[in-house]
C-alpha atoms as a PDB file:
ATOM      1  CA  UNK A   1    -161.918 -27.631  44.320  1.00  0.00           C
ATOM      2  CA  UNK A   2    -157.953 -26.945  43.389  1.00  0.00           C
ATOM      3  CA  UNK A   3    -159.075 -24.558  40.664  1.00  0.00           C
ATOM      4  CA  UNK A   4    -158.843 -21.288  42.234  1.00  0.00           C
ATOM      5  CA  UNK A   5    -155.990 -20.590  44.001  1.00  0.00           C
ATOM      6  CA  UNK A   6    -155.498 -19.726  48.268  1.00  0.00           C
ATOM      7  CA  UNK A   7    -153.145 -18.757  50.625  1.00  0.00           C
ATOM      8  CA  UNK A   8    -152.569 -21.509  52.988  1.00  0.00           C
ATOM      9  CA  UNK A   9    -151.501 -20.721  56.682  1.00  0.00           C
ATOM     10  CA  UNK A  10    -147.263 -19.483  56.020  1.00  0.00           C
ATOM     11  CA  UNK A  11    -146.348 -22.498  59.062  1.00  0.00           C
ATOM     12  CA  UNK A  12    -147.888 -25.201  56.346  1.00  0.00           C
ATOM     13  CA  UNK A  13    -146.047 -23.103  53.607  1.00  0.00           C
ATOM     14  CA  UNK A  14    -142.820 -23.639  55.455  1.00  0.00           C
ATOM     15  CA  UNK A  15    -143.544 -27.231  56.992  1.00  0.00           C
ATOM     16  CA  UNK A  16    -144.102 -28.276  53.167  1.00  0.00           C
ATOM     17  CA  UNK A  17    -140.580 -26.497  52.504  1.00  0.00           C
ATOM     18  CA  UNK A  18    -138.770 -28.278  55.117  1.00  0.00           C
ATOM     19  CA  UNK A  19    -140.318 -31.933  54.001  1.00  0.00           C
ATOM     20  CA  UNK A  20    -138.767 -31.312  50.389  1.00  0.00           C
ATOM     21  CA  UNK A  21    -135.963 -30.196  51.405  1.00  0.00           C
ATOM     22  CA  UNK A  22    -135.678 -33.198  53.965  1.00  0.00           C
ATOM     23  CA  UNK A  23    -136.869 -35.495  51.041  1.00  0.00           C
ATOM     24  CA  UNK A  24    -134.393 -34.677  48.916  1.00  0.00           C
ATOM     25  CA  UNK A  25    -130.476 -33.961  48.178  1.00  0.00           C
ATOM     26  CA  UNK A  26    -129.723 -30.787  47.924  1.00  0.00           C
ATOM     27  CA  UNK A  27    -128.661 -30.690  44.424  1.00  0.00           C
ATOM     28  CA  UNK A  28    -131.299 -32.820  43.032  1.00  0.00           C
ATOM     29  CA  UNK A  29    -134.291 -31.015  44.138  1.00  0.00           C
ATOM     30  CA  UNK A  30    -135.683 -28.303  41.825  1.00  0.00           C
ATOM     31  CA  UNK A  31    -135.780 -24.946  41.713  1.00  0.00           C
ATOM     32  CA  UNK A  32    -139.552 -24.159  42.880  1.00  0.00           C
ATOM     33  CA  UNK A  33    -141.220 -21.545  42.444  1.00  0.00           C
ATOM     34  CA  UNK A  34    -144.255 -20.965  45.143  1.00  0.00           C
ATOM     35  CA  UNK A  35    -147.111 -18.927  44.800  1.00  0.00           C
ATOM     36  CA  UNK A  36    -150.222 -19.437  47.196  1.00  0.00           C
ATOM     37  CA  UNK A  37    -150.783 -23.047  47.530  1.00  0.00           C
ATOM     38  CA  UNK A  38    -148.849 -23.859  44.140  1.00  0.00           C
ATOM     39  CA  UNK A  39    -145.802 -25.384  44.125  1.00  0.00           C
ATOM     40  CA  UNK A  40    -144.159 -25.093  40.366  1.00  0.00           C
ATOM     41  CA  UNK A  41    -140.959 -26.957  40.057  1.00  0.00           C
ATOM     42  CA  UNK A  42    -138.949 -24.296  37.079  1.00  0.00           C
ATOM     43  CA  UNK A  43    -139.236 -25.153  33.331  1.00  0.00           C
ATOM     44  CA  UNK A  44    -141.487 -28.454  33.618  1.00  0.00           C
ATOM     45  CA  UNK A  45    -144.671 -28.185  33.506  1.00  0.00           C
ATOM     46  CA  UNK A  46    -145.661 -29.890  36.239  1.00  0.00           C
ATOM     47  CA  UNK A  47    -147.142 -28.398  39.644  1.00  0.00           C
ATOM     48  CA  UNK A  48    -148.230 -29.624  43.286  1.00  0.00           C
ATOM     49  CA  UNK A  49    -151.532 -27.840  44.647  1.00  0.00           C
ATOM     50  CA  UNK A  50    -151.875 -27.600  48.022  1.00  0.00           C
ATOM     51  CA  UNK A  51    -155.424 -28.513  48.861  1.00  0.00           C
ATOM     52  CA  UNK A  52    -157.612 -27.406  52.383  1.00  0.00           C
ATOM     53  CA  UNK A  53    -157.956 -30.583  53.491  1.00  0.00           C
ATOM     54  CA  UNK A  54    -153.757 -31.096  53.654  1.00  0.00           C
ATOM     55  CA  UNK A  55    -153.395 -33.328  50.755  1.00  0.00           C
ATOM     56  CA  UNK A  56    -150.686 -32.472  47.785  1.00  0.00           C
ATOM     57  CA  UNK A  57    -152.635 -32.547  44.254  1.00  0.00           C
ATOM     58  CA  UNK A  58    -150.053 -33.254  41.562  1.00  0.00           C
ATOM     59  CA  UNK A  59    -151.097 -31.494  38.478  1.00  0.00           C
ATOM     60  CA  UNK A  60    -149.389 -31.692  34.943  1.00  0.00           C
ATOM     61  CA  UNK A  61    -149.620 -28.932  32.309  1.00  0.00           C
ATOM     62  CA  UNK A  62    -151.024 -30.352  29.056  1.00  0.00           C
ATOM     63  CA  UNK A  63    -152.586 -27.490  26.080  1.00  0.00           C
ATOM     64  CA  UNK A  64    -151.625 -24.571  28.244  1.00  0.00           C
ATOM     65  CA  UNK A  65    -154.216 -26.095  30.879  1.00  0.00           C
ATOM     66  CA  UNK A  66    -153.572 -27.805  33.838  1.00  0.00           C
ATOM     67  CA  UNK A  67    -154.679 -31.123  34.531  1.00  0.00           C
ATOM     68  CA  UNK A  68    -154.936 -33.716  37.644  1.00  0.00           C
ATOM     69  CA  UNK A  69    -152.094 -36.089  37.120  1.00  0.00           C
ATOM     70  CA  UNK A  70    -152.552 -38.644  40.008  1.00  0.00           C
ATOM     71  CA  UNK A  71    -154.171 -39.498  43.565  1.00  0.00           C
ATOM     72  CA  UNK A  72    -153.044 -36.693  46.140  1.00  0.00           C
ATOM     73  CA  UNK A  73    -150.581 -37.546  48.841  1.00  0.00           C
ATOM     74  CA  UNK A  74    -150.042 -36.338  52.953  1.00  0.00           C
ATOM     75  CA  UNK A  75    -146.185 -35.341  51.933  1.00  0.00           C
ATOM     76  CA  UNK A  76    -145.275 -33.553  49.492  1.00  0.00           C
ATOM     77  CA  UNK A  77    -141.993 -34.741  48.788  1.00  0.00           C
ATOM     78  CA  UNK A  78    -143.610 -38.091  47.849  1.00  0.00           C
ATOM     79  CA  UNK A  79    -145.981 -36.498  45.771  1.00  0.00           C
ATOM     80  CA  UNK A  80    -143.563 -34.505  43.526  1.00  0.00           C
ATOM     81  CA  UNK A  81    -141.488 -38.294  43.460  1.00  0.00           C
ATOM     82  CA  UNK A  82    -144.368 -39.496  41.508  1.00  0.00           C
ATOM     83  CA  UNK A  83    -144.944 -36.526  39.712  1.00  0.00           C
ATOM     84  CA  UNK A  84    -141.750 -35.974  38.425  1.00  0.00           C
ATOM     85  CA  UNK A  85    -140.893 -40.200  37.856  1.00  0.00           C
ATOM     86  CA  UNK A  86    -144.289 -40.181  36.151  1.00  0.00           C
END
Protein backbone atom coordinates (compact mmCIF):
# COMPACT_ATOMS: atom_id res chain seq x y z
CA UNK A 1 0.00 0.00 0.00
CA UNK A 2 2.89 2.66 1.27
CA UNK A 3 5.26 1.22 -1.32
CA UNK A 4 4.97 3.51 -4.13
CA UNK A 5 5.08 6.87 -3.44
CA UNK A 6 2.02 9.94 -4.05
CA UNK A 7 1.48 13.36 -3.84
CA UNK A 8 -0.95 14.06 -1.18
CA UNK A 9 -3.28 17.21 -1.44
CA UNK A 10 -0.33 20.44 -0.54
CA UNK A 11 -3.23 21.67 2.50
CA UNK A 12 -2.47 17.99 4.21
CA UNK A 13 1.27 18.61 3.27
CA UNK A 14 1.17 21.82 5.22
CA UNK A 15 -1.44 20.78 8.03
CA UNK A 16 1.17 17.83 8.76
CA UNK A 17 3.92 20.74 8.84
CA UNK A 18 2.15 22.85 11.22
CA UNK A 19 1.32 19.70 13.75
CA UNK A 20 5.24 19.06 13.98
CA UNK A 21 6.07 22.12 14.29
CA UNK A 22 3.26 22.62 17.04
CA UNK A 23 4.48 19.24 18.56
CA UNK A 24 7.67 20.19 19.03
CA UNK A 25 10.39 22.93 20.24
CA UNK A 26 11.84 24.55 17.79
CA UNK A 27 15.28 23.41 18.26
CA UNK A 28 14.57 19.88 18.94
CA UNK A 29 12.69 18.98 15.92
CA UNK A 30 14.67 17.69 12.91
CA UNK A 31 15.63 18.83 9.90
CA UNK A 32 13.04 17.00 7.42
CA UNK A 33 13.31 16.52 4.34
CA UNK A 34 9.75 16.01 2.36
CA UNK A 35 9.20 14.49 -0.77
CA UNK A 36 5.56 13.34 -1.82
CA UNK A 37 4.02 11.74 1.11
CA UNK A 38 7.55 10.97 2.79
CA UNK A 39 8.63 12.63 5.56
CA UNK A 40 12.63 11.85 6.14
CA UNK A 41 13.93 13.33 9.29
CA UNK A 42 18.11 14.15 7.93
CA UNK A 43 20.84 11.52 8.61
CA UNK A 44 18.60 8.77 10.47
CA UNK A 45 17.22 6.46 8.75
CA UNK A 46 14.00 6.61 9.74
CA UNK A 47 10.87 7.99 7.67
CA UNK A 48 6.98 8.76 8.18
CA UNK A 49 4.73 7.76 5.04
CA UNK A 50 1.83 9.48 4.61
CA UNK A 51 -0.84 6.99 3.74
CA UNK A 52 -4.53 7.77 1.68
CA UNK A 53 -6.48 6.92 4.31
CA UNK A 54 -4.71 9.92 6.72
CA UNK A 55 -2.74 7.72 8.91
CA UNK A 56 1.27 8.38 9.47
CA UNK A 57 3.23 4.94 8.69
CA UNK A 58 6.53 5.07 10.57
CA UNK A 59 9.06 3.25 8.58
CA UNK A 60 12.77 2.45 9.61
CA UNK A 61 15.59 1.86 7.11
CA UNK A 62 17.22 -1.53 7.76
CA UNK A 63 19.71 -3.26 4.55
CA UNK A 64 19.18 -0.23 2.39
CA UNK A 65 15.32 -1.25 2.48
CA UNK A 66 12.71 0.23 4.24
CA UNK A 67 10.69 -1.46 6.64
CA UNK A 68 7.27 -0.89 8.76
CA UNK A 69 8.44 0.01 12.19
CA UNK A 70 5.12 0.31 14.19
CA UNK A 71 1.15 0.78 14.12
CA UNK A 72 0.33 4.12 12.13
CA UNK A 73 -0.94 7.12 13.99
CA UNK A 74 -3.76 10.27 13.10
CA UNK A 75 -0.76 12.93 14.05
CA UNK A 76 2.20 12.91 12.93
CA UNK A 77 4.06 14.49 15.53
CA UNK A 78 3.13 11.50 17.75
CA UNK A 79 4.13 9.19 15.27
CA UNK A 80 7.72 10.48 14.68
CA UNK A 81 7.75 10.53 19.00
CA UNK A 82 7.63 6.86 18.74
CA UNK A 83 9.65 6.56 15.88
CA UNK A 84 12.43 8.41 16.91
CA UNK A 85 12.16 7.11 21.06
CA UNK A 86 11.92 3.67 19.48
Amino acid sequence: MLEEAWTPPKQDTARARTVLTAGWEQDELPELEVRDNRFTPAGSGLQLRYGRDGRWYPYRQRDGRWWPAAAPHHDPAEALAELLDG
